[in-house]
PDB file of N, CA and C in Angstrom:
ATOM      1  N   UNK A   1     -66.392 -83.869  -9.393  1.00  0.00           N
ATOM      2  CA  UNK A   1     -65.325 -82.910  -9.243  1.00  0.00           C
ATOM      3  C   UNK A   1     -64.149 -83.361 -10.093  1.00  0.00           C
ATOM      4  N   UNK A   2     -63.300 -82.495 -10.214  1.00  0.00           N
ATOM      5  CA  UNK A   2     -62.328 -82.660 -11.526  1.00  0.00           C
ATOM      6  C   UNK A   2     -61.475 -82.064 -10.964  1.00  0.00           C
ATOM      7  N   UNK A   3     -60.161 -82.524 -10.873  1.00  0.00           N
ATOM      8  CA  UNK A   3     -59.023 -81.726 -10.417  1.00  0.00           C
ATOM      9  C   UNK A   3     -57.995 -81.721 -11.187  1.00  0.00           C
ATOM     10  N   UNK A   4     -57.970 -80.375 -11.519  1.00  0.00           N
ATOM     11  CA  UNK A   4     -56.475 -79.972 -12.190  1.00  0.00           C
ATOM     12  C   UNK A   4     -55.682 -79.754 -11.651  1.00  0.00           C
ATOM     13  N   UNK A   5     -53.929 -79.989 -12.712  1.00  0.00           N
ATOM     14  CA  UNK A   5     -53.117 -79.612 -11.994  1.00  0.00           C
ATOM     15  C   UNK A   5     -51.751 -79.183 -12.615  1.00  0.00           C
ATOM     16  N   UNK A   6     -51.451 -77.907 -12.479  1.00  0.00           N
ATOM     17  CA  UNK A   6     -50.407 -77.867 -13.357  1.00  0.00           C
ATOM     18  C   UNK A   6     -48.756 -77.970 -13.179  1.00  0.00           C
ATOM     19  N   UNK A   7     -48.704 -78.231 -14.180  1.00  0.00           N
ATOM     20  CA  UNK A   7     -46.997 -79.174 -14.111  1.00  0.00           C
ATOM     21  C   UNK A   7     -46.398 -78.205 -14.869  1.00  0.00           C
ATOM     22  N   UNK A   8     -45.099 -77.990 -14.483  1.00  0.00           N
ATOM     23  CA  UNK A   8     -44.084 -77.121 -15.223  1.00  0.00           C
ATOM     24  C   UNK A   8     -43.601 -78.295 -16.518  1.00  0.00           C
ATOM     25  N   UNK A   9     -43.361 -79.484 -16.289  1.00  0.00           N
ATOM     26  CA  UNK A   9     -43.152 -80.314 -17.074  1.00  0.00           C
ATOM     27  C   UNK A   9     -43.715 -81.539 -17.266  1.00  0.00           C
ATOM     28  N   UNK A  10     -43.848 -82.162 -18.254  1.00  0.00           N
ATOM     29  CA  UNK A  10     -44.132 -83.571 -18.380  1.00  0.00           C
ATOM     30  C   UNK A  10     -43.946 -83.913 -19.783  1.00  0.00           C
ATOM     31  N   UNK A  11     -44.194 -85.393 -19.570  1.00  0.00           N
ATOM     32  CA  UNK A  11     -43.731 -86.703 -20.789  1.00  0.00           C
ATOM     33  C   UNK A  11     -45.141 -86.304 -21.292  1.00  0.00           C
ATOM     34  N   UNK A  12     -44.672 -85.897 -22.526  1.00  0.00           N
ATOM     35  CA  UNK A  12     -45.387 -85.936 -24.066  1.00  0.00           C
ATOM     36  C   UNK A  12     -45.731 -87.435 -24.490  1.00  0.00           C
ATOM     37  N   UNK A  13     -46.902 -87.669 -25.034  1.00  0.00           N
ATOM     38  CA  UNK A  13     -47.078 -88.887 -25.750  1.00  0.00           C
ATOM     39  C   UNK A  13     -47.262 -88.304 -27.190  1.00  0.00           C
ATOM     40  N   UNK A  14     -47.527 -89.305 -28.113  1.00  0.00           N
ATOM     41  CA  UNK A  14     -47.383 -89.035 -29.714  1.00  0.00           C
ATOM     42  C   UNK A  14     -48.849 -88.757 -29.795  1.00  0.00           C
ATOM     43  N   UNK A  15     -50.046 -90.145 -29.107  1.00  0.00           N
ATOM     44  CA  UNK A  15     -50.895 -89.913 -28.910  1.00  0.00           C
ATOM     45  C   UNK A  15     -52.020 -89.319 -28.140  1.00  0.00           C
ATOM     46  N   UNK A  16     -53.258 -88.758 -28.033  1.00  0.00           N
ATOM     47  CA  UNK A  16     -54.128 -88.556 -27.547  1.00  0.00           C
ATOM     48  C   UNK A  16     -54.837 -90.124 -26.371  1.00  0.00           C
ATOM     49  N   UNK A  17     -54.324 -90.251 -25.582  1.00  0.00           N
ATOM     50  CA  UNK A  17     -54.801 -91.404 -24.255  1.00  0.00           C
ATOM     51  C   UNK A  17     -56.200 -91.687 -24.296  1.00  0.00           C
ATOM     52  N   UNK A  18     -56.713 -90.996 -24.758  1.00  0.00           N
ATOM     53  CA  UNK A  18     -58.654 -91.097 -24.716  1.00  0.00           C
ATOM     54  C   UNK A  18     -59.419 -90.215 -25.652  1.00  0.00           C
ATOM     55  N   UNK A  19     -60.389 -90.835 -26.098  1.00  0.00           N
ATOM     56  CA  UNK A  19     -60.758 -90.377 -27.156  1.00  0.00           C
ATOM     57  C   UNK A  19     -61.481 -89.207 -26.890  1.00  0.00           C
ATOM     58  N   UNK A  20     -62.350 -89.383 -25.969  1.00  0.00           N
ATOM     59  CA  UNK A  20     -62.481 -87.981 -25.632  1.00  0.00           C
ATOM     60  C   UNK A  20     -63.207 -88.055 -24.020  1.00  0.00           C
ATOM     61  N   UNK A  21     -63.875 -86.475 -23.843  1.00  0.00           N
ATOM     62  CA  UNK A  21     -64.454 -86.917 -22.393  1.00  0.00           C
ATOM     63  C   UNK A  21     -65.467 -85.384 -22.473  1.00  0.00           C
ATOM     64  N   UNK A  22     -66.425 -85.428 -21.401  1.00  0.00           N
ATOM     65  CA  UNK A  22     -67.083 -84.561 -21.146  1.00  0.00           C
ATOM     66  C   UNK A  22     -67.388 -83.880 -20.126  1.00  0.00           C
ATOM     67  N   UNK A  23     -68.402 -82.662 -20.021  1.00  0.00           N
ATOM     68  CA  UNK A  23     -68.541 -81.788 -19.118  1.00  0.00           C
ATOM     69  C   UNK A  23     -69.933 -81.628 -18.833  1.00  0.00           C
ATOM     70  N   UNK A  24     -70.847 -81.690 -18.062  1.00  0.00           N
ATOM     71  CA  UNK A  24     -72.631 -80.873 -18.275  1.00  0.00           C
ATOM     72  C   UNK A  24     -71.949 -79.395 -17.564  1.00  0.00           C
ATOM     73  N   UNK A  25     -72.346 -78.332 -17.890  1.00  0.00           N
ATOM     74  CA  UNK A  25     -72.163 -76.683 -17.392  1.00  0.00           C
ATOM     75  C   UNK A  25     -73.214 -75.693 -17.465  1.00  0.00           C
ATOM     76  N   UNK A  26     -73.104 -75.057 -17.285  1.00  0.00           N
ATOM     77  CA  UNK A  26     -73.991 -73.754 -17.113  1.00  0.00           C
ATOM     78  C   UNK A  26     -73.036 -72.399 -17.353  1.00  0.00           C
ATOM     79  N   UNK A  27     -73.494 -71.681 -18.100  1.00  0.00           N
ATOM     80  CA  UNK A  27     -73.407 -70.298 -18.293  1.00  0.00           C
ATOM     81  C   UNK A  27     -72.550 -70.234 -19.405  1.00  0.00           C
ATOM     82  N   UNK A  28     -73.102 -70.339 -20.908  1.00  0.00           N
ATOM     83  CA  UNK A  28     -72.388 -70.862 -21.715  1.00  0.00           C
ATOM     84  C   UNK A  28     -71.275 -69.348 -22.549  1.00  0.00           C
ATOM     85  N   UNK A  29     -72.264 -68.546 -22.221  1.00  0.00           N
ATOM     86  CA  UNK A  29     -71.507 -67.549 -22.654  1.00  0.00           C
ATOM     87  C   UNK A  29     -70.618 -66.772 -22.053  1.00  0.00           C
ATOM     88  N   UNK A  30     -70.390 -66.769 -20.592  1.00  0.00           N
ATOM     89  CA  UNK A  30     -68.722 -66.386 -20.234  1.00  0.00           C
ATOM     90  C   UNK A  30     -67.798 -67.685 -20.255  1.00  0.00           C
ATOM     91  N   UNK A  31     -68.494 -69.054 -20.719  1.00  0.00           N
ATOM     92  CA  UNK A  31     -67.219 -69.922 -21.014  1.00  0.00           C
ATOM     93  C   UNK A  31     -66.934 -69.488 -21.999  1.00  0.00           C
ATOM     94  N   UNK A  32     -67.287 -69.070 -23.120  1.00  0.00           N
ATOM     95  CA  UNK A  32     -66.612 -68.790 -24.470  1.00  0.00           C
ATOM     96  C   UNK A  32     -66.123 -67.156 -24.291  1.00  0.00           C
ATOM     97  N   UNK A  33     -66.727 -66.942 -24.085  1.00  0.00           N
ATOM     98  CA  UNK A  33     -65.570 -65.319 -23.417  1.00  0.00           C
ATOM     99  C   UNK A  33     -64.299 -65.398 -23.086  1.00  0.00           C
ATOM    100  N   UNK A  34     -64.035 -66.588 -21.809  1.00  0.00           N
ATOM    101  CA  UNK A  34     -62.994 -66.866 -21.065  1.00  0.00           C
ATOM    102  C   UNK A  34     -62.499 -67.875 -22.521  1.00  0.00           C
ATOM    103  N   UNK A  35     -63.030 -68.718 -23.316  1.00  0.00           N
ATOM    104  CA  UNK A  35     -62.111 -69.488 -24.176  1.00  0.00           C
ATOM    105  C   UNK A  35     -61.675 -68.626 -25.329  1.00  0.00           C
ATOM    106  N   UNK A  36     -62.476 -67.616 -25.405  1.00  0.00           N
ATOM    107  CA  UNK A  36     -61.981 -66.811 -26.572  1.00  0.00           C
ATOM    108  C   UNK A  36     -60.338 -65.629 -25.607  1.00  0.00           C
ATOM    109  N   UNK A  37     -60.733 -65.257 -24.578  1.00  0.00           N
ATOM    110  CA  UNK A  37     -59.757 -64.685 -23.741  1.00  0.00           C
ATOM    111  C   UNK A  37     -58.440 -65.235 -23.898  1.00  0.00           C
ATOM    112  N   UNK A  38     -58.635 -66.545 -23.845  1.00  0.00           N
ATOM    113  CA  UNK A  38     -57.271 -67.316 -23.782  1.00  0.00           C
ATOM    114  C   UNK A  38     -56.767 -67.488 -24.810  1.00  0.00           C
ATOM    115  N   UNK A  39     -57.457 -67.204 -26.037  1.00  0.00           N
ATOM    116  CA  UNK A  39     -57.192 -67.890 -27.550  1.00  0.00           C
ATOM    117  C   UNK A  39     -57.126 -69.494 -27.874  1.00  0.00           C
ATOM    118  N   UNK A  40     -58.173 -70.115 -27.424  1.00  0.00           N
ATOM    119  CA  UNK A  40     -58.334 -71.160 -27.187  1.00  0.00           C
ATOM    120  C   UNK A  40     -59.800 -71.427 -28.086  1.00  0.00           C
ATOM    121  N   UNK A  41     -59.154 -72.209 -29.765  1.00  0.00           N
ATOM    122  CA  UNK A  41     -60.210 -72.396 -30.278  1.00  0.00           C
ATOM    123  C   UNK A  41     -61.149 -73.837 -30.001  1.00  0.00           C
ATOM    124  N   UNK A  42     -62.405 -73.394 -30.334  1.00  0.00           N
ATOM    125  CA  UNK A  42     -63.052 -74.270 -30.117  1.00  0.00           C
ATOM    126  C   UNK A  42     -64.481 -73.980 -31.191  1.00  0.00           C
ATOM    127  N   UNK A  43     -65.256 -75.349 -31.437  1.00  0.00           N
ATOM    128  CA  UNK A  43     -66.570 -75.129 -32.352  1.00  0.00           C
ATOM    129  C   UNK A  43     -67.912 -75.535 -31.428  1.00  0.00           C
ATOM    130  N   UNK A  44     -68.967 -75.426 -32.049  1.00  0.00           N
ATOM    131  CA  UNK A  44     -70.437 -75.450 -31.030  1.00  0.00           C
ATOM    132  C   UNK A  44     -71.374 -76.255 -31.940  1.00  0.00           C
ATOM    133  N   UNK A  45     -71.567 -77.258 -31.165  1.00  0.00           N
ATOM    134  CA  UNK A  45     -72.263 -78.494 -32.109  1.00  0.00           C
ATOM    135  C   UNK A  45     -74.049 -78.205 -31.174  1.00  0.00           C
ATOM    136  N   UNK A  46     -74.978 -78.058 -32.023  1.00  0.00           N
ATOM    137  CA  UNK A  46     -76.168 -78.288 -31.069  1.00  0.00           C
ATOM    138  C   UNK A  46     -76.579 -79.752 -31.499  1.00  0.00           C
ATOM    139  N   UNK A  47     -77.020 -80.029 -30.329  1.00  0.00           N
ATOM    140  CA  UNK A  47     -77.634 -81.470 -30.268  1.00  0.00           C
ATOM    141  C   UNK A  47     -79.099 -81.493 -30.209  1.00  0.00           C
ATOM    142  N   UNK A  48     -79.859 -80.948 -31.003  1.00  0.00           N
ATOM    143  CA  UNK A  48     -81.469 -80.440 -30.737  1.00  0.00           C
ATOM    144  C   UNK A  48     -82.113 -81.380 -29.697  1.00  0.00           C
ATOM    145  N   UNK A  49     -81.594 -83.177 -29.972  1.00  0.00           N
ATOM    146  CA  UNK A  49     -82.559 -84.116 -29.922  1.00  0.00           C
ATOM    147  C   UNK A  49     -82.170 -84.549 -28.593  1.00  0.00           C
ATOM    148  N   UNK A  50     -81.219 -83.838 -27.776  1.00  0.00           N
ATOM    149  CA  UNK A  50     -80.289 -83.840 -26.302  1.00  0.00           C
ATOM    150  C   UNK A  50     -81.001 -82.664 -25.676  1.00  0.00           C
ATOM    151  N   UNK A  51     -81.082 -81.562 -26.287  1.00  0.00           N
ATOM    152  CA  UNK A  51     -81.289 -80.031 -26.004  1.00  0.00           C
ATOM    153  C   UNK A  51     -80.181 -79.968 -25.003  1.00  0.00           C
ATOM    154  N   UNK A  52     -79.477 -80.138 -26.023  1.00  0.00           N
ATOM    155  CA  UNK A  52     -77.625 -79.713 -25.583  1.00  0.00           C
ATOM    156  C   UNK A  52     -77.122 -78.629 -26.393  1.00  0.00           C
ATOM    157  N   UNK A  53     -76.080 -78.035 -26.420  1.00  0.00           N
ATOM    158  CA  UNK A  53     -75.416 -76.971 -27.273  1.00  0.00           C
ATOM    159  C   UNK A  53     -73.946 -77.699 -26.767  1.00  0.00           C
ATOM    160  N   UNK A  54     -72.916 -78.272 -27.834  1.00  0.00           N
ATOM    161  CA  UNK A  54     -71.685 -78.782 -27.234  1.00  0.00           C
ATOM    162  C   UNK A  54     -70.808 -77.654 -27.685  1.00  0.00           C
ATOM    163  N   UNK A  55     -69.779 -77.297 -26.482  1.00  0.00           N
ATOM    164  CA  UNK A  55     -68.466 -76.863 -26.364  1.00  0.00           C
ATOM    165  C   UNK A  55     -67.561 -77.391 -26.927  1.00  0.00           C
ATOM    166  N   UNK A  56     -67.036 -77.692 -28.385  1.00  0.00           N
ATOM    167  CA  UNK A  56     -66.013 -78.750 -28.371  1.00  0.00           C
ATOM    168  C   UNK A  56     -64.596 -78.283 -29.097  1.00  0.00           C
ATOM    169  N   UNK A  57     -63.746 -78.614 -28.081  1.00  0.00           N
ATOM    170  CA  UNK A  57     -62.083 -78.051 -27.897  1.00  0.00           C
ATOM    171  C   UNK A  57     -60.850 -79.188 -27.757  1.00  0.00           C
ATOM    172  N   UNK A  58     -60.169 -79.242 -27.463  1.00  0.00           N
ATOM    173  CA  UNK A  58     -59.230 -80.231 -26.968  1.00  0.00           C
ATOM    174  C   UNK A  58     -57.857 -79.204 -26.177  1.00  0.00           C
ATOM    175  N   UNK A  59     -57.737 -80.300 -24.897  1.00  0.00           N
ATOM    176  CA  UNK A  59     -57.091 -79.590 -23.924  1.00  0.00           C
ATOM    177  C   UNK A  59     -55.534 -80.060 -24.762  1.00  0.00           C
ATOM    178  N   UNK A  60     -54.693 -79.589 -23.576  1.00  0.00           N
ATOM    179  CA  UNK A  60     -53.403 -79.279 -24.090  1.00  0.00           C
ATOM    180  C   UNK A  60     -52.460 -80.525 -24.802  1.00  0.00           C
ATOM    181  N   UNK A  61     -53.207 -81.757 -24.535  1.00  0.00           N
ATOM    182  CA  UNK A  61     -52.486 -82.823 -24.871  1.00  0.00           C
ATOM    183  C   UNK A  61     -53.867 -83.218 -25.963  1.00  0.00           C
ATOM    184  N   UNK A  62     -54.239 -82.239 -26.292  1.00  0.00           N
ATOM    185  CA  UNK A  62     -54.920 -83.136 -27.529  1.00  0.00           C
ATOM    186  C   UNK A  62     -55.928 -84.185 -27.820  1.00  0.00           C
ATOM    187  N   UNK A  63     -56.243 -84.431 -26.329  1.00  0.00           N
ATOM    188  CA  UNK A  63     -57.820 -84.879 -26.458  1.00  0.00           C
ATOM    189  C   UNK A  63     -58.794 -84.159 -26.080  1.00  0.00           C
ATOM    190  N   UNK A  64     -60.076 -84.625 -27.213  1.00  0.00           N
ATOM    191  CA  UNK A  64     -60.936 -84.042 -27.332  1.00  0.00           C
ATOM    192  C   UNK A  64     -62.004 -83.926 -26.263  1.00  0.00           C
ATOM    193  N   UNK A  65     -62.086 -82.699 -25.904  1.00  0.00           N
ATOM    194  CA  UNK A  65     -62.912 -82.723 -24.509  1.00  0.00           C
ATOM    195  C   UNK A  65     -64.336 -81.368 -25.498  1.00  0.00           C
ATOM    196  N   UNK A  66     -65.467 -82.181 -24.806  1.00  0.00           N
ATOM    197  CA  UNK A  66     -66.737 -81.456 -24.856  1.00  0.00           C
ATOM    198  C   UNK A  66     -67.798 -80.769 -23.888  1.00  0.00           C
ATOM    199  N   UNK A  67     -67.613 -79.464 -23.319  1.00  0.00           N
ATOM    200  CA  UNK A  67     -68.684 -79.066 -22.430  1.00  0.00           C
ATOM    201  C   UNK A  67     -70.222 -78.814 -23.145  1.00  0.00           C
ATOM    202  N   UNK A  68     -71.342 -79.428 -22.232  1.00  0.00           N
ATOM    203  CA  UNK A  68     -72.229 -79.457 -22.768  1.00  0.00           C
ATOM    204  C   UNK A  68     -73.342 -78.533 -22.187  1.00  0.00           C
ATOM    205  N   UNK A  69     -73.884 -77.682 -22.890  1.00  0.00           N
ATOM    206  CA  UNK A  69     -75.023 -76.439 -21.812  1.00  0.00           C
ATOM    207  C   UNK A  69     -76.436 -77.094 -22.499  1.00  0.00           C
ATOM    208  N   UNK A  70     -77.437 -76.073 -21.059  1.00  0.00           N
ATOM    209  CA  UNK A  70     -78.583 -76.148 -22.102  1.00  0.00           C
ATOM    210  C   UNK A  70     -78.753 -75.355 -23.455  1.00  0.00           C
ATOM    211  N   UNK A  71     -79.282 -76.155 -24.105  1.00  0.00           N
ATOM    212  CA  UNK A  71     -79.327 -75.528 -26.168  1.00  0.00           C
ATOM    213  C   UNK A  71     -79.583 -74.165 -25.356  1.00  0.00           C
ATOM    214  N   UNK A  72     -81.018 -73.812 -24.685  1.00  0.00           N
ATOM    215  CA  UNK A  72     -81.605 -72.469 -24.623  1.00  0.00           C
ATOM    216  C   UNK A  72     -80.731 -71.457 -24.293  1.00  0.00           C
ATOM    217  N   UNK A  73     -79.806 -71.853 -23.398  1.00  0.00           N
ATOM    218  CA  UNK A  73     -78.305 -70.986 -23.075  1.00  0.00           C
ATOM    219  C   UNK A  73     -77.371 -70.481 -24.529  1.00  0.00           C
ATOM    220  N   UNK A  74     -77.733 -70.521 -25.959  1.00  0.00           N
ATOM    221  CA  UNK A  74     -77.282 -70.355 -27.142  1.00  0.00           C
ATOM    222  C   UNK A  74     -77.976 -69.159 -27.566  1.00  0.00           C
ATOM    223  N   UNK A  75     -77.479 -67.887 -27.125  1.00  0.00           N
ATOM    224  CA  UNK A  75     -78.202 -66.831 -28.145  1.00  0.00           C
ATOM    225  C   UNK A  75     -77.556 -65.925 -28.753  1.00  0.00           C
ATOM    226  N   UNK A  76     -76.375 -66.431 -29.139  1.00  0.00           N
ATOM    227  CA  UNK A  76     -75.275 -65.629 -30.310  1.00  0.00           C
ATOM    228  C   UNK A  76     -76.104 -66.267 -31.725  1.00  0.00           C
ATOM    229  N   UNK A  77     -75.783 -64.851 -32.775  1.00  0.00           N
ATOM    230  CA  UNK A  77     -76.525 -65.104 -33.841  1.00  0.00           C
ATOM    231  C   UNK A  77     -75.566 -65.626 -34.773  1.00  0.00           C
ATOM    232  N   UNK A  78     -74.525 -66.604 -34.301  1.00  0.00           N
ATOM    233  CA  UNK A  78     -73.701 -66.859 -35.004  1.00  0.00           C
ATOM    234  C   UNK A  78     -74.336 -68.924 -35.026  1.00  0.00           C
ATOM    235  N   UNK A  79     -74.988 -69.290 -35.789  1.00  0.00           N
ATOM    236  CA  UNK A  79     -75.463 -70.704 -35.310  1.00  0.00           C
ATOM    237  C   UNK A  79     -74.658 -71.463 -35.474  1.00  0.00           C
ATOM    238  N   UNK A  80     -74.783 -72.605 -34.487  1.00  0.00           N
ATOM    239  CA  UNK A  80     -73.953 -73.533 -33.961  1.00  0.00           C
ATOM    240  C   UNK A  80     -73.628 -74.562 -35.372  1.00  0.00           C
ATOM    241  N   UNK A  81     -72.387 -75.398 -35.946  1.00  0.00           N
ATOM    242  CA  UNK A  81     -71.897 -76.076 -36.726  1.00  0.00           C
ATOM    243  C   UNK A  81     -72.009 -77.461 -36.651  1.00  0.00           C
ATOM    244  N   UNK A  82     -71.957 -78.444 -37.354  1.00  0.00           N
ATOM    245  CA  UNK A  82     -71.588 -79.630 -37.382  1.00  0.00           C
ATOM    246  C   UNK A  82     -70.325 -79.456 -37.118  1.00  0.00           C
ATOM    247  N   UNK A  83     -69.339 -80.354 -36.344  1.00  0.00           N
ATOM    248  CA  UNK A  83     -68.166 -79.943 -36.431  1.00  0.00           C
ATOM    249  C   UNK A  83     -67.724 -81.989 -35.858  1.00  0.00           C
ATOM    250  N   UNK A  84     -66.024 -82.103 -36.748  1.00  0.00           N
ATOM    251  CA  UNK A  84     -65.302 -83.333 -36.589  1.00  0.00           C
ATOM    252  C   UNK A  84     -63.892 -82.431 -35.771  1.00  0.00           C
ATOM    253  N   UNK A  85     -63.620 -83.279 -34.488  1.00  0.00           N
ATOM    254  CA  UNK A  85     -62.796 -82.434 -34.145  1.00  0.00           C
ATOM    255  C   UNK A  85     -61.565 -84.231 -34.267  1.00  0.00           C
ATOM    256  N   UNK A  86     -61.709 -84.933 -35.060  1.00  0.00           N
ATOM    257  CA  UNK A  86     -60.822 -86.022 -34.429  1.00  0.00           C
ATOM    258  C   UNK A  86     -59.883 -86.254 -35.198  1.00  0.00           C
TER     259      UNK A  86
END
């Protein structure tokens, strides 16, 4: 479980605290609905040799966070990228 929480304010750092972190999920295509909803870009790395499809974005402070589905959950004909998000 993961708990968010939102703050009207807080201390900015210069840097990103962690390099990155992850998610396993299900239902890959109303997450990108809801990330496209928000205008919240993000790229789609498949991992064939995982049979993963990665989500990869960075939350509001700039580290890189990755949700990961099953590959088979990928059926936009738009194919997934190599992508450096760092």
């Amino acid at each position: 479980m993961l708990h968010i929480v939102e703050a009207a304010a807080t201390q900015r750092v210069e840097k990103p605290q962690i390099e990155h972190f992850a998610f396993r999920a299900h239902g890959l295509d109303s997450f990108m609905e809801r990330l496209d909803g928000l205008g919240i870009k993000y790229n789609l790395r498949a991992m064939q040799d995982l049979g993963l499809i990665q989500v990869n974005l960075h939350d509001p402070d700039g580290n890189r966070v990755h949700v990961d589905f099953p590959l088979a959950e990928h059926t936009s004909e738009v194919p997934p990228v190599e992508v450096n998000l760092r």
